[in-house]
PDB file of N, CA and C in Angstrom:
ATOM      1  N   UNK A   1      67.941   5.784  32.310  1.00  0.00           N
ATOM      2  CA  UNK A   1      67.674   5.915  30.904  1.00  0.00           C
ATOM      3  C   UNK A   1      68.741   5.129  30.138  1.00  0.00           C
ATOM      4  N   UNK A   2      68.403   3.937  29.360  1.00  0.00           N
ATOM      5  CA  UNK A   2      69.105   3.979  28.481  1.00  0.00           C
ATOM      6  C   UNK A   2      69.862   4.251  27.412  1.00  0.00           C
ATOM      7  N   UNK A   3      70.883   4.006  26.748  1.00  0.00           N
ATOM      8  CA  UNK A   3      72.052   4.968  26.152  1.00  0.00           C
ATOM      9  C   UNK A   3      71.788   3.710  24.797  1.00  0.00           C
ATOM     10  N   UNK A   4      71.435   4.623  23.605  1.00  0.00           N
ATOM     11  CA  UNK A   4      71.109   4.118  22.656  1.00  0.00           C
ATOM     12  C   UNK A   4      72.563   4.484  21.625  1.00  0.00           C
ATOM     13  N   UNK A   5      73.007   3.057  21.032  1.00  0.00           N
ATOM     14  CA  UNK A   5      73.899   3.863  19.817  1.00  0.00           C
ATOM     15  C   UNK A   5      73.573   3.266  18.507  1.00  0.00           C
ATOM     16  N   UNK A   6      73.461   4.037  17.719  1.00  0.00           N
ATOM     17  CA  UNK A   6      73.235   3.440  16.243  1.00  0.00           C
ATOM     18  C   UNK A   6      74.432   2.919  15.864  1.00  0.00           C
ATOM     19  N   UNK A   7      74.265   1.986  15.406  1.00  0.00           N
ATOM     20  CA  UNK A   7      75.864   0.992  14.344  1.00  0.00           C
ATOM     21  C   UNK A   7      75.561   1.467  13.224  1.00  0.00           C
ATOM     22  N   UNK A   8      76.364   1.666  12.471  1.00  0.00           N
ATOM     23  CA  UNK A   8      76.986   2.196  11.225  1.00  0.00           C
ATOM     24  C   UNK A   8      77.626   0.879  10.048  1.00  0.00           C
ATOM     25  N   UNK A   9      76.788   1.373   9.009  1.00  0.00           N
ATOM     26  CA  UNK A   9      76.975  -0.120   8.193  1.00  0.00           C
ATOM     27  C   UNK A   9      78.123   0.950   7.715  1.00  0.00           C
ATOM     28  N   UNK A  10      79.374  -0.227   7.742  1.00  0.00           N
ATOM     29  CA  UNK A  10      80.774   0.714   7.209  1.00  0.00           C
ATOM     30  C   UNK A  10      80.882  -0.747   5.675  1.00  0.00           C
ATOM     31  N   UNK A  11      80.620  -0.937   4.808  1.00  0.00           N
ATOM     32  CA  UNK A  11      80.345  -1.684   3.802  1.00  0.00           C
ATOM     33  C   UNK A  11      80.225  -0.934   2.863  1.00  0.00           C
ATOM     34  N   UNK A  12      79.705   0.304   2.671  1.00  0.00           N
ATOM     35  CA  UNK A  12      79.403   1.012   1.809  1.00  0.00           C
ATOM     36  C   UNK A  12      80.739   2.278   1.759  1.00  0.00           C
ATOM     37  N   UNK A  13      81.718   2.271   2.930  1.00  0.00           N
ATOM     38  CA  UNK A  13      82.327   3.324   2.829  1.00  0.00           C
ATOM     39  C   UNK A  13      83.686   2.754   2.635  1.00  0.00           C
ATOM     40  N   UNK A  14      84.328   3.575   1.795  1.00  0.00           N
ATOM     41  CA  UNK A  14      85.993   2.904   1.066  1.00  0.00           C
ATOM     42  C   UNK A  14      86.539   2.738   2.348  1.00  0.00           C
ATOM     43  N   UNK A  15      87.331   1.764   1.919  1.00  0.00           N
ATOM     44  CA  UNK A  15      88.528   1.127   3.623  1.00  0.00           C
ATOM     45  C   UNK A  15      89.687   2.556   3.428  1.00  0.00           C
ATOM     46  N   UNK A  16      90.065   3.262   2.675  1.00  0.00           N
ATOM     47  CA  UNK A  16      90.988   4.260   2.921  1.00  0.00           C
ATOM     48  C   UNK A  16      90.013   5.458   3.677  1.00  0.00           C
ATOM     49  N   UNK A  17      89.054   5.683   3.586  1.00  0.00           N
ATOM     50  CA  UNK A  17      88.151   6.647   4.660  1.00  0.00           C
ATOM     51  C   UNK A  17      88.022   6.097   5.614  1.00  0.00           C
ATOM     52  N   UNK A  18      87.809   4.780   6.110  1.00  0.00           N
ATOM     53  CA  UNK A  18      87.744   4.053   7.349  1.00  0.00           C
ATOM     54  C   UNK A  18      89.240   4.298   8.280  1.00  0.00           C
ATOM     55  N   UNK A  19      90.354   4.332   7.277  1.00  0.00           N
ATOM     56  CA  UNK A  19      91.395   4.419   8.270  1.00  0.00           C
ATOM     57  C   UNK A  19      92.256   5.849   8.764  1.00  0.00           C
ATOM     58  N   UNK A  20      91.624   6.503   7.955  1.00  0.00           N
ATOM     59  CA  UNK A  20      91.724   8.573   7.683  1.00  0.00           C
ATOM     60  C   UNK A  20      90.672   8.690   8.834  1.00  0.00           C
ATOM     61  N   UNK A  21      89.528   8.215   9.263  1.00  0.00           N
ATOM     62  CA  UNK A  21      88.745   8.735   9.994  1.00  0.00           C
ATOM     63  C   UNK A  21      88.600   7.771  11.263  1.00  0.00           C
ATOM     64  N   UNK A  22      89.238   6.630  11.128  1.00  0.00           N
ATOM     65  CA  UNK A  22      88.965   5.776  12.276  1.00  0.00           C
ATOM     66  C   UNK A  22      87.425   4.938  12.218  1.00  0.00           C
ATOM     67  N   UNK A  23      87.572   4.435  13.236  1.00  0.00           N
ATOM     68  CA  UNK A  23      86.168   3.467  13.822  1.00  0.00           C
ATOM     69  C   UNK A  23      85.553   3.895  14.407  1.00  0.00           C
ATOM     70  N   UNK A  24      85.909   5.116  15.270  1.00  0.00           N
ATOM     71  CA  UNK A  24      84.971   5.647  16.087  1.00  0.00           C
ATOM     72  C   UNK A  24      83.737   6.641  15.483  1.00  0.00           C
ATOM     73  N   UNK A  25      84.839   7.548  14.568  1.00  0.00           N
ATOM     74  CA  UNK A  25      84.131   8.631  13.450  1.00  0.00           C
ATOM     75  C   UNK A  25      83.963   8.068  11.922  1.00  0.00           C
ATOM     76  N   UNK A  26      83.276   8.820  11.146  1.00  0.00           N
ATOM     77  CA  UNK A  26      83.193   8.493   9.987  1.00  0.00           C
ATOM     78  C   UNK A  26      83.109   9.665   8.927  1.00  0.00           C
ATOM     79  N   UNK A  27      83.075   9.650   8.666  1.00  0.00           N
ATOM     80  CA  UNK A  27      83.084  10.488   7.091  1.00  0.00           C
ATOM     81  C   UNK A  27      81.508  10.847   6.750  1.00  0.00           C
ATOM     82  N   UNK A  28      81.128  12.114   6.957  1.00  0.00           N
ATOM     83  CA  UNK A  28      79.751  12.433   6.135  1.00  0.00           C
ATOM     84  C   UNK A  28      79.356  11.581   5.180  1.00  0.00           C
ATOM     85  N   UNK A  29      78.059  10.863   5.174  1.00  0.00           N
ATOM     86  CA  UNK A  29      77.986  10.120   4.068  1.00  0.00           C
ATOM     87  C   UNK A  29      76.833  11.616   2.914  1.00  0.00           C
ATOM     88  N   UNK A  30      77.273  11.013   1.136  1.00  0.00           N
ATOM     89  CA  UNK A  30      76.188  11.898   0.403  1.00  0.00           C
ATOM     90  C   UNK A  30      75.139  12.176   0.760  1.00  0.00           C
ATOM     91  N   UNK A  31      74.335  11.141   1.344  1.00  0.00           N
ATOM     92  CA  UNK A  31      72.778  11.388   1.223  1.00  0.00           C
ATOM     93  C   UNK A  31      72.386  12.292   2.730  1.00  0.00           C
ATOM     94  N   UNK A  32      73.376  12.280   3.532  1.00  0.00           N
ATOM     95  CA  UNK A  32      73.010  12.635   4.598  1.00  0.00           C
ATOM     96  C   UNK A  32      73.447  14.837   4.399  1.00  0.00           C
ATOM     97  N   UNK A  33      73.953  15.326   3.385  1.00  0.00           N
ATOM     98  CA  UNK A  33      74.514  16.375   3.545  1.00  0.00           C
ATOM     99  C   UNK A  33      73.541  17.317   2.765  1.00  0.00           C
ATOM    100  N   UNK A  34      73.426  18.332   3.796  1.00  0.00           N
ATOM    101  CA  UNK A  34      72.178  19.202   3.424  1.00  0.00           C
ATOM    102  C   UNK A  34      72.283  19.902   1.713  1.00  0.00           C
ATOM    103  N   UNK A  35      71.389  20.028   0.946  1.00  0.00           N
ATOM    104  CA  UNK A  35      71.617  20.755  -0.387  1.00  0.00           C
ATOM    105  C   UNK A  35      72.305  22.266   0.434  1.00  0.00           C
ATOM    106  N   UNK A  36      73.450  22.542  -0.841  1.00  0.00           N
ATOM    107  CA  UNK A  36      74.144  23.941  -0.469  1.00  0.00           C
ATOM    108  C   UNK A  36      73.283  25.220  -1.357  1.00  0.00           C
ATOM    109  N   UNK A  37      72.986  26.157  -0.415  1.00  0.00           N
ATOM    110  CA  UNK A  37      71.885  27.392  -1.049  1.00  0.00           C
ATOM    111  C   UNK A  37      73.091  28.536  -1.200  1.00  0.00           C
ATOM    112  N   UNK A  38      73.054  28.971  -2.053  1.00  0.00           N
ATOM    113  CA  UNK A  38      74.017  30.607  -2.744  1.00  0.00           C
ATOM    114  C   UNK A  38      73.201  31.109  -1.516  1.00  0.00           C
ATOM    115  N   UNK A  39      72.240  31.628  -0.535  1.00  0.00           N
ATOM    116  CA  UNK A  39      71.862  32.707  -0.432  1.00  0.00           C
ATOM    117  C   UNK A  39      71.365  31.943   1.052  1.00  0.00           C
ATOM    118  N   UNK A  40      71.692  32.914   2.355  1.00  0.00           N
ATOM    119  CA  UNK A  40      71.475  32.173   3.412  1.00  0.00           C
ATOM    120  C   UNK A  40      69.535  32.182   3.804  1.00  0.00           C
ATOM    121  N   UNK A  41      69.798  31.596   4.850  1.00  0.00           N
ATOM    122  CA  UNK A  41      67.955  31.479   4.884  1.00  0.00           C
ATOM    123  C   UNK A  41      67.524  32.164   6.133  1.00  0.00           C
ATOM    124  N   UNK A  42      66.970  33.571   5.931  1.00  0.00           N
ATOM    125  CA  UNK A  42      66.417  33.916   6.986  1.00  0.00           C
ATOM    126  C   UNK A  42      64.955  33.725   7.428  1.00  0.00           C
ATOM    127  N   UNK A  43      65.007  33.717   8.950  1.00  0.00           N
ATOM    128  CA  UNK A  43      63.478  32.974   9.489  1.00  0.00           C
ATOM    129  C   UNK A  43      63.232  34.634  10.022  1.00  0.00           C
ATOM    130  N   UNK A  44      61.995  34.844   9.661  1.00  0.00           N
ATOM    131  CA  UNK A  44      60.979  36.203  10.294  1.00  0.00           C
ATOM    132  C   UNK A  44      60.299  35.434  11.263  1.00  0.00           C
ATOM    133  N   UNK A  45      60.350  36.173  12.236  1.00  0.00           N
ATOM    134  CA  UNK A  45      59.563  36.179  13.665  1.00  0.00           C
ATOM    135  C   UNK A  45      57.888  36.958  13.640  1.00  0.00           C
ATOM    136  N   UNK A  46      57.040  36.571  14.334  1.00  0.00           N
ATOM    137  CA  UNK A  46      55.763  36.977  14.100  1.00  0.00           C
ATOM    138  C   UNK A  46      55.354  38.492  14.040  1.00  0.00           C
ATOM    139  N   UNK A  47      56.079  39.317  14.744  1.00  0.00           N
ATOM    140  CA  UNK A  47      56.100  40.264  14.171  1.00  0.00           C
ATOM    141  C   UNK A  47      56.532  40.901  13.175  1.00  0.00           C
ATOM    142  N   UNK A  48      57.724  40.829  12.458  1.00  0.00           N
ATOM    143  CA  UNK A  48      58.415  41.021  11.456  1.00  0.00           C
ATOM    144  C   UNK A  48      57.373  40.571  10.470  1.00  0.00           C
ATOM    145  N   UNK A  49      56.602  39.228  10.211  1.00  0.00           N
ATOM    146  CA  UNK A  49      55.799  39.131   9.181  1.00  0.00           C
ATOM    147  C   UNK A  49      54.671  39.875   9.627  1.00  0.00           C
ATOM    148  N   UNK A  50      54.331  40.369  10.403  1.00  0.00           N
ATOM    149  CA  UNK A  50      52.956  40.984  10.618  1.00  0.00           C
ATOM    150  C   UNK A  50      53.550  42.245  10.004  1.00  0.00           C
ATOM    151  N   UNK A  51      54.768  43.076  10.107  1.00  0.00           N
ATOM    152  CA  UNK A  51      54.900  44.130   9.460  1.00  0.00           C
ATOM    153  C   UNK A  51      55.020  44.326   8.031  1.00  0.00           C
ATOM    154  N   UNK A  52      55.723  43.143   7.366  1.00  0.00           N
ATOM    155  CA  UNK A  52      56.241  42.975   6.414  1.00  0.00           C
ATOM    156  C   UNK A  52      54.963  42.855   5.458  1.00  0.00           C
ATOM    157  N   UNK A  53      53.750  41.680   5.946  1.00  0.00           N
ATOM    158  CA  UNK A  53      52.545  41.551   5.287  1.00  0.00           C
ATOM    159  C   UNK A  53      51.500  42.667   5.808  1.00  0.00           C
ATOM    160  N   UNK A  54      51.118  43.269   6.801  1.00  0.00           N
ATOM    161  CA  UNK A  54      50.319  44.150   7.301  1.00  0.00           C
ATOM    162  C   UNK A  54      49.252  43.467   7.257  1.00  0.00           C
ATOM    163  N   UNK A  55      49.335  42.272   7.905  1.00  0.00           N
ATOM    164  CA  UNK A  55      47.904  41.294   7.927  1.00  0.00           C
ATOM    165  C   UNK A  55      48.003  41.660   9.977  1.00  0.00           C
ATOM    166  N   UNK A  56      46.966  41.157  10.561  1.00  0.00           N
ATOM    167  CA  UNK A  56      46.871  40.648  11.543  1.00  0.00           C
ATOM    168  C   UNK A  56      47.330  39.102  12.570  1.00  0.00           C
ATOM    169  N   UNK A  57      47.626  38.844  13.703  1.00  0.00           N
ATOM    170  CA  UNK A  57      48.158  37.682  13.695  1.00  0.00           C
ATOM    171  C   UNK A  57      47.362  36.443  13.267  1.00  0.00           C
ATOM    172  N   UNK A  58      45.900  37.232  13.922  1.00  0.00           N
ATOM    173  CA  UNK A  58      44.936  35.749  13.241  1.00  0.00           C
ATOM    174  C   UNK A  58      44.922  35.597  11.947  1.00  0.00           C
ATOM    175  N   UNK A  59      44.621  36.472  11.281  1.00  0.00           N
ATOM    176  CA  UNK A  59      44.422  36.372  10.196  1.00  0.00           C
ATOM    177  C   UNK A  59      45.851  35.753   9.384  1.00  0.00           C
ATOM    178  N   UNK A  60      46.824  35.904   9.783  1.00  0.00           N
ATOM    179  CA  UNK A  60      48.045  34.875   9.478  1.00  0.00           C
ATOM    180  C   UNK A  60      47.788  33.374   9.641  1.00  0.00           C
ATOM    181  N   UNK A  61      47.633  32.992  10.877  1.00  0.00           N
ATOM    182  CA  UNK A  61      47.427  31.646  11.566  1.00  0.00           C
ATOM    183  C   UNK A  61      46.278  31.034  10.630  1.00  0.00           C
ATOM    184  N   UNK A  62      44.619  32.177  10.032  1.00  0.00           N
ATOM    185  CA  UNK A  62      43.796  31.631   9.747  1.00  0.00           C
ATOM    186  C   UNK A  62      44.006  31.213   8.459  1.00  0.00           C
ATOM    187  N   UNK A  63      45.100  32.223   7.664  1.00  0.00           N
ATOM    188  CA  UNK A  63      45.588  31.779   5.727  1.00  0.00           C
ATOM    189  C   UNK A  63      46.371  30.753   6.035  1.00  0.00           C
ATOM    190  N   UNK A  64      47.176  30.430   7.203  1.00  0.00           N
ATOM    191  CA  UNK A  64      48.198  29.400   7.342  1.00  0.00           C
ATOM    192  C   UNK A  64      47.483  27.730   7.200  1.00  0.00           C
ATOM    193  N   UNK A  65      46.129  27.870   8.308  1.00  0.00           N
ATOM    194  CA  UNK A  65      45.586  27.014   8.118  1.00  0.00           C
ATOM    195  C   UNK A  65      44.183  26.122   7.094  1.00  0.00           C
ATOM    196  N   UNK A  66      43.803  27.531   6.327  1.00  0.00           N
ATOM    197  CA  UNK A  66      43.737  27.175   5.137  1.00  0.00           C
ATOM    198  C   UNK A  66      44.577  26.443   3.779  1.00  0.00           C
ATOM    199  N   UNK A  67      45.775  26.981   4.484  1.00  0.00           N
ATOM    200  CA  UNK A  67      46.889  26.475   3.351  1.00  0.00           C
ATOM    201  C   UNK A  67      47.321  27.607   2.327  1.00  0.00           C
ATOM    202  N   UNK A  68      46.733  29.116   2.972  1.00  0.00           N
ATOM    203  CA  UNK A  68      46.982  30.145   1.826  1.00  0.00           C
ATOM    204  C   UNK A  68      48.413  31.039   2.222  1.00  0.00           C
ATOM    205  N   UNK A  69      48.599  30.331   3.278  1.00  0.00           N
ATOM    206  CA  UNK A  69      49.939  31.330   3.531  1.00  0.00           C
ATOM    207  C   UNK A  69      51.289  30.405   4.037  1.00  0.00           C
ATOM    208  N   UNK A  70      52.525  30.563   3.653  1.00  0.00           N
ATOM    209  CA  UNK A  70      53.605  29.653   4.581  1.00  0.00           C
ATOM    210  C   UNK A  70      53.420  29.084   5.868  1.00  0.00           C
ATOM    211  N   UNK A  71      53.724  28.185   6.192  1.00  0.00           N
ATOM    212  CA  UNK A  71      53.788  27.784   7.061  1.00  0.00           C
ATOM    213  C   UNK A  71      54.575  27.999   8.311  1.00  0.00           C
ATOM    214  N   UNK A  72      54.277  28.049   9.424  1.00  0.00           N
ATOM    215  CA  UNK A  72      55.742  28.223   9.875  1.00  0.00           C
ATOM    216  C   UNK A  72      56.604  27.387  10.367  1.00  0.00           C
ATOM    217  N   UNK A  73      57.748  27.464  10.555  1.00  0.00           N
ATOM    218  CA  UNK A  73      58.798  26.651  10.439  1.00  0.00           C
ATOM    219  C   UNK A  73      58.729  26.823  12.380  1.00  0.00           C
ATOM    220  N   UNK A  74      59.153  25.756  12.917  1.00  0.00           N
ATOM    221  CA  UNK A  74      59.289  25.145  14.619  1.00  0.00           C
ATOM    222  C   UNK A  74      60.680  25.386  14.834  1.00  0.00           C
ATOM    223  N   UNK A  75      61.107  26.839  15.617  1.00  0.00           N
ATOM    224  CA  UNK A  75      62.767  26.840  15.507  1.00  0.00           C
ATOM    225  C   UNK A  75      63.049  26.458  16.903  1.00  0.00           C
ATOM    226  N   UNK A  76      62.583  26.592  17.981  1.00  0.00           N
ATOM    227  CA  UNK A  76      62.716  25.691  19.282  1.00  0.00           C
ATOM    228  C   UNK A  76      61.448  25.439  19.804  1.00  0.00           C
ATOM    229  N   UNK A  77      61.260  24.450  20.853  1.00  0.00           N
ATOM    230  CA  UNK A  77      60.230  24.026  21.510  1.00  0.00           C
ATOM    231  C   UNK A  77      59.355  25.360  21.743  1.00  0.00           C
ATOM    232  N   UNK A  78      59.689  26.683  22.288  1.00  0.00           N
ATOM    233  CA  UNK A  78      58.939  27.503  22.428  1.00  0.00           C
ATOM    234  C   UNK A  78      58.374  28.764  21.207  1.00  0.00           C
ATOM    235  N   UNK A  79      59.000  28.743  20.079  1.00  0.00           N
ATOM    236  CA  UNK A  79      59.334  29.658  19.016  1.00  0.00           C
ATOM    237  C   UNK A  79      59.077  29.217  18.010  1.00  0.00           C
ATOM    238  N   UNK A  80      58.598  29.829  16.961  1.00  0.00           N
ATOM    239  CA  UNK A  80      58.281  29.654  15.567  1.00  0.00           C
ATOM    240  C   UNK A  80      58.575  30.843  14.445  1.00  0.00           C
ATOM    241  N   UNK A  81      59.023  31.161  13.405  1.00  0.00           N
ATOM    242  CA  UNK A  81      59.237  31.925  12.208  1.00  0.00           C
ATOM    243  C   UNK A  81      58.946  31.434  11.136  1.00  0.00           C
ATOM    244  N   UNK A  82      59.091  32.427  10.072  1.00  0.00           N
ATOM    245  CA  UNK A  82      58.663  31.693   8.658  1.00  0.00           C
ATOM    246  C   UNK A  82      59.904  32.166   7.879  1.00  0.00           C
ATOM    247  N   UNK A  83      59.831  31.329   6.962  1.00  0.00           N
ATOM    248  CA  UNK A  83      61.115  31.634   6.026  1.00  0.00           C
ATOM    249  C   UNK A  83      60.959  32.630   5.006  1.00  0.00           C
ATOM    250  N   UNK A  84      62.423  33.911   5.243  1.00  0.00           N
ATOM    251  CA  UNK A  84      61.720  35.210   4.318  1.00  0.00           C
ATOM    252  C   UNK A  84      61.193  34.799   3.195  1.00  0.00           C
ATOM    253  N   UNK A  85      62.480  33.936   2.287  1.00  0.00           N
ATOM    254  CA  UNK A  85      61.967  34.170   0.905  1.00  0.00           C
ATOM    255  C   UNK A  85      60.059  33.778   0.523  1.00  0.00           C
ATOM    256  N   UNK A  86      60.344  32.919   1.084  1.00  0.00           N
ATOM    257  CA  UNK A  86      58.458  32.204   1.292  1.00  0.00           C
ATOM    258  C   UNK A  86      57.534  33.022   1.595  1.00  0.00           C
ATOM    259  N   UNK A  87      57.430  34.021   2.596  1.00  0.00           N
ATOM    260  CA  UNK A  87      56.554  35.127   2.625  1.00  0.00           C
ATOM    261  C   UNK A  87      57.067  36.506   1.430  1.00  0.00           C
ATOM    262  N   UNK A  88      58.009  36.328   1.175  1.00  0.00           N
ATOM    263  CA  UNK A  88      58.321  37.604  -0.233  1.00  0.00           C
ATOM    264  C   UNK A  88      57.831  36.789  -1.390  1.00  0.00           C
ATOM    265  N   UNK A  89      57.602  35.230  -1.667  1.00  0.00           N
ATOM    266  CA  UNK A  89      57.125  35.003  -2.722  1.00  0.00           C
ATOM    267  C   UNK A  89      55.357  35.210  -3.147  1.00  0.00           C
ATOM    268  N   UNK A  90      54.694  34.819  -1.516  1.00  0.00           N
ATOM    269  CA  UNK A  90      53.683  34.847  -0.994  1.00  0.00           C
ATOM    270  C   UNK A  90      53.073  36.482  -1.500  1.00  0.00           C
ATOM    271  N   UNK A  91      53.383  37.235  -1.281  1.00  0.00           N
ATOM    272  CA  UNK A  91      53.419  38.926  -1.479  1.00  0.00           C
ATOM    273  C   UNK A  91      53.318  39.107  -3.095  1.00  0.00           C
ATOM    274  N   UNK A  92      54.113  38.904  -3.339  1.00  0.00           N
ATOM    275  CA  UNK A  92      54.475  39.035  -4.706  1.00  0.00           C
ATOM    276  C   UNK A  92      53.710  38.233  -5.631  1.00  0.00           C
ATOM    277  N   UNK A  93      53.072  36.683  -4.929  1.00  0.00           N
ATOM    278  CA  UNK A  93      51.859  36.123  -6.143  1.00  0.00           C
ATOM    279  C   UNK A  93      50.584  36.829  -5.480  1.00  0.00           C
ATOM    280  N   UNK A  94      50.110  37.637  -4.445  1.00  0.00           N
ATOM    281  CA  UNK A  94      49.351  38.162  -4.473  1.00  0.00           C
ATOM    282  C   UNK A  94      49.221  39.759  -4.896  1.00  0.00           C
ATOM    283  N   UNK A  95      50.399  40.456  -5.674  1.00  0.00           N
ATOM    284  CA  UNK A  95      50.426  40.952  -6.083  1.00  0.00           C
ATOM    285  C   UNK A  95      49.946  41.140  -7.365  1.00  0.00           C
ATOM    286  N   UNK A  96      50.935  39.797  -8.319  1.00  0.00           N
ATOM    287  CA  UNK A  96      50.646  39.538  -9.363  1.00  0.00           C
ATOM    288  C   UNK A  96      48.946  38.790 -10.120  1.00  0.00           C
ATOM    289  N   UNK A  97      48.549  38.464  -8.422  1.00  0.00           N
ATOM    290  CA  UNK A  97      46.944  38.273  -9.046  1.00  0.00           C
ATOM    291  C   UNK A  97      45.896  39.560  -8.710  1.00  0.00           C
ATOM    292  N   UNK A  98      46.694  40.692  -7.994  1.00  0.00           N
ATOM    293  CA  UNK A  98      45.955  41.806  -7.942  1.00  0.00           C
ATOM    294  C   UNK A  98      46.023  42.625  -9.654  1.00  0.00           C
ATOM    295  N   UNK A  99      47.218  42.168  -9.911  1.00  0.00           N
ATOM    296  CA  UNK A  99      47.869  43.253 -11.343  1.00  0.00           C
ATOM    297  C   UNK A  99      46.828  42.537 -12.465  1.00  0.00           C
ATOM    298  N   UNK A 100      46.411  41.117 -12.221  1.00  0.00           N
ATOM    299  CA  UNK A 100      45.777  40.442 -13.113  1.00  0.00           C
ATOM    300  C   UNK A 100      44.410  40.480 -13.143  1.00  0.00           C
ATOM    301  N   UNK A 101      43.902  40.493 -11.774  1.00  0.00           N
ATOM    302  CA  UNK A 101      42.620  41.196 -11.863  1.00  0.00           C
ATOM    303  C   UNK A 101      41.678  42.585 -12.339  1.00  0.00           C
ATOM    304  N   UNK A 102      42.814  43.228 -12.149  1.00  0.00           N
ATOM    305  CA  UNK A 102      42.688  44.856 -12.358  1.00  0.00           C
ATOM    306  C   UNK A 102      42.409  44.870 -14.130  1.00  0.00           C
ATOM    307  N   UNK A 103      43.324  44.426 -15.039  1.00  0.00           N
ATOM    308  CA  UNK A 103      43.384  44.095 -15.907  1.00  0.00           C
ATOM    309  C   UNK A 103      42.595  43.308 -16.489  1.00  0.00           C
ATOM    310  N   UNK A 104      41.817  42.334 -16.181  1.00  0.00           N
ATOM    311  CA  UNK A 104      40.605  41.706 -16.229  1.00  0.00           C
ATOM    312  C   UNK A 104      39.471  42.478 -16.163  1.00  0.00           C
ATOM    313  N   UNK A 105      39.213  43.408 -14.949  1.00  0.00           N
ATOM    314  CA  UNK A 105      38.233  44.837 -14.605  1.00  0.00           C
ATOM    315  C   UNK A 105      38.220  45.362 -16.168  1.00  0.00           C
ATOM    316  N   UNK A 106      39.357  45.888 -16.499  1.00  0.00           N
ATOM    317  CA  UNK A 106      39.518  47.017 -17.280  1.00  0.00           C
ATOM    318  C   UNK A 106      39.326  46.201 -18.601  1.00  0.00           C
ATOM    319  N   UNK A 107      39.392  45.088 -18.962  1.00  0.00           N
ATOM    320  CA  UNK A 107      38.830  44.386 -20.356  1.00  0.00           C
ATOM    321  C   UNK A 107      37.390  44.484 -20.068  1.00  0.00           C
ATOM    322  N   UNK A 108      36.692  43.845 -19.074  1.00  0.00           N
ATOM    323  CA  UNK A 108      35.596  43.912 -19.359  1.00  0.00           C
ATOM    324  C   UNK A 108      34.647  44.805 -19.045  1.00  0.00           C
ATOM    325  N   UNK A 109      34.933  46.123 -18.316  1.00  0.00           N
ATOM    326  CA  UNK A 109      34.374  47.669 -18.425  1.00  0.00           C
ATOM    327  C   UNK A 109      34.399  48.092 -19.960  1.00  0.00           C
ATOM    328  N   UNK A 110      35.632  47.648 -20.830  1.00  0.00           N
ATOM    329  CA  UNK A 110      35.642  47.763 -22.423  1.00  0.00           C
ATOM    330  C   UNK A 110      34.608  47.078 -22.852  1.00  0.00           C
ATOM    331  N   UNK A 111      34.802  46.144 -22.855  1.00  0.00           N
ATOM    332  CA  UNK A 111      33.702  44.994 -23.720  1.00  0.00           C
ATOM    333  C   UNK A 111      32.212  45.354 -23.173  1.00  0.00           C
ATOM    334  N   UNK A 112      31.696  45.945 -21.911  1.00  0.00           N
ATOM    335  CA  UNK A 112      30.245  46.480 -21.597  1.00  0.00           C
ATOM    336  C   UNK A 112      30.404  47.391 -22.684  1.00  0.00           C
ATOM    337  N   UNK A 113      31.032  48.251 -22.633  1.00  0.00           N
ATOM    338  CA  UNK A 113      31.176  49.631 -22.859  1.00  0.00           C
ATOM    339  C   UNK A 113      30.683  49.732 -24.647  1.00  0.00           C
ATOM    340  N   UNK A 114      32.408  48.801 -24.984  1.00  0.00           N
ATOM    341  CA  UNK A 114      32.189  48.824 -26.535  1.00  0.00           C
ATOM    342  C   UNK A 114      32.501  50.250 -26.883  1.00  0.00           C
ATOM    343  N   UNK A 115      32.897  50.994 -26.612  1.00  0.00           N
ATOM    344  CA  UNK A 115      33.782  52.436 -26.983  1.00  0.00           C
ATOM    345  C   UNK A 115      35.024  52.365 -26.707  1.00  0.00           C
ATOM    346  N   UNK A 116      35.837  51.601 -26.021  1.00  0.00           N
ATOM    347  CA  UNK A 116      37.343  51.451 -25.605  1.00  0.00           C
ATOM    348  C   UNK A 116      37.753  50.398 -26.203  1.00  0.00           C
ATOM    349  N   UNK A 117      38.850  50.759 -26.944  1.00  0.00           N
ATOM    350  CA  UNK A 117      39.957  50.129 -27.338  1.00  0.00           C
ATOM    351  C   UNK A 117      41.319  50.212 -26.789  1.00  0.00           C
ATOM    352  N   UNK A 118      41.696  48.787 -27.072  1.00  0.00           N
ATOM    353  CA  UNK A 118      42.890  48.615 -26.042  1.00  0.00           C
ATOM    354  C   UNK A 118      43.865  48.581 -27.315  1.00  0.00           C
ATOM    355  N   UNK A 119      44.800  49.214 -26.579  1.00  0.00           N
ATOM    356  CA  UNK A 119      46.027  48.832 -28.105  1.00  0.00           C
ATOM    357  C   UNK A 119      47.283  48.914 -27.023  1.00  0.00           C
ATOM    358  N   UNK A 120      48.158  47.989 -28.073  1.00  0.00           N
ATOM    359  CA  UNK A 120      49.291  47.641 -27.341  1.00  0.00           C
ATOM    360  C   UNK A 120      50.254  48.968 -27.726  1.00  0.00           C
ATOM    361  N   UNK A 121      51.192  49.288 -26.942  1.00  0.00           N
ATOM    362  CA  UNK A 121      51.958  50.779 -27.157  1.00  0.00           C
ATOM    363  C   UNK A 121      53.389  49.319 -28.250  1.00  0.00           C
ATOM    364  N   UNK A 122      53.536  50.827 -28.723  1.00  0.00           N
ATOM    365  CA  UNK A 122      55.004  50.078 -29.875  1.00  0.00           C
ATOM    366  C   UNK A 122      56.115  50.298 -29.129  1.00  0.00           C
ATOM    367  N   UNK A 123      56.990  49.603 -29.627  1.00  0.00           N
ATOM    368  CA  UNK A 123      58.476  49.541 -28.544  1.00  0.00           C
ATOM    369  C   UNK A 123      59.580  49.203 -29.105  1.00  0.00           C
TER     370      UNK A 123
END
């Protein structure tokens, strides 16, 4: 097998980092350094989201491949998880279109009705 090495355009990096770090190493360049997150990133394992959502596994795999649910993230050749916050956001907009529907129900059971009035409470 051949032994591949990438060359390093050193043109772009100041000659006082070239001689602090040598020729061999280099200095992190900007574009290469991951964005820094306040809040670490945990990956849920397939069960953990099966508990967390109380869906089934297919039925995970089948919203996944619709495009209605996260994806999951490839953490080694044999393993896969999804990222919490992504399934807590997931939860929470299907929450918020359950809270919106319900509310939709209840306008237009009024408007058949025409005896219910909605009034906003004072605050």
């Amino acid at each position: 097998m051949a032994n591949c090495k990438k060359r390093i355009q050193t043109d772009s990096i100041p000659r006082d980092s070239m001689q602090r770090w040598g020729p061999k190493r280099r200095p992190p360049l900007p574009d290469e350094a991951p964005p820094i997150r306040s809040e670490a990133i945990r990956i849920l394992r397939l069960p953990q989201v099966l508990n967390v959502t109380g869906l089934a596994k297919t039925k995970i795999y089948e919203l996944q491949s619709q495009g209605n649910f996260p994806m999951r993230v490839q953490i080694t050749g044999h393993s896969v998880g999804w990222i919490e916050h992504e399934v807590q956001a997931w939860l929470t907009q299907r929450a918020a279109a359950r809270s919106d529907a319900r509310r939709e129900t209840v306008a237009n059971a009024a408007r058949a009705s025409g005896s219910l009035t909605l009034r906003c409470p004072r605050g």
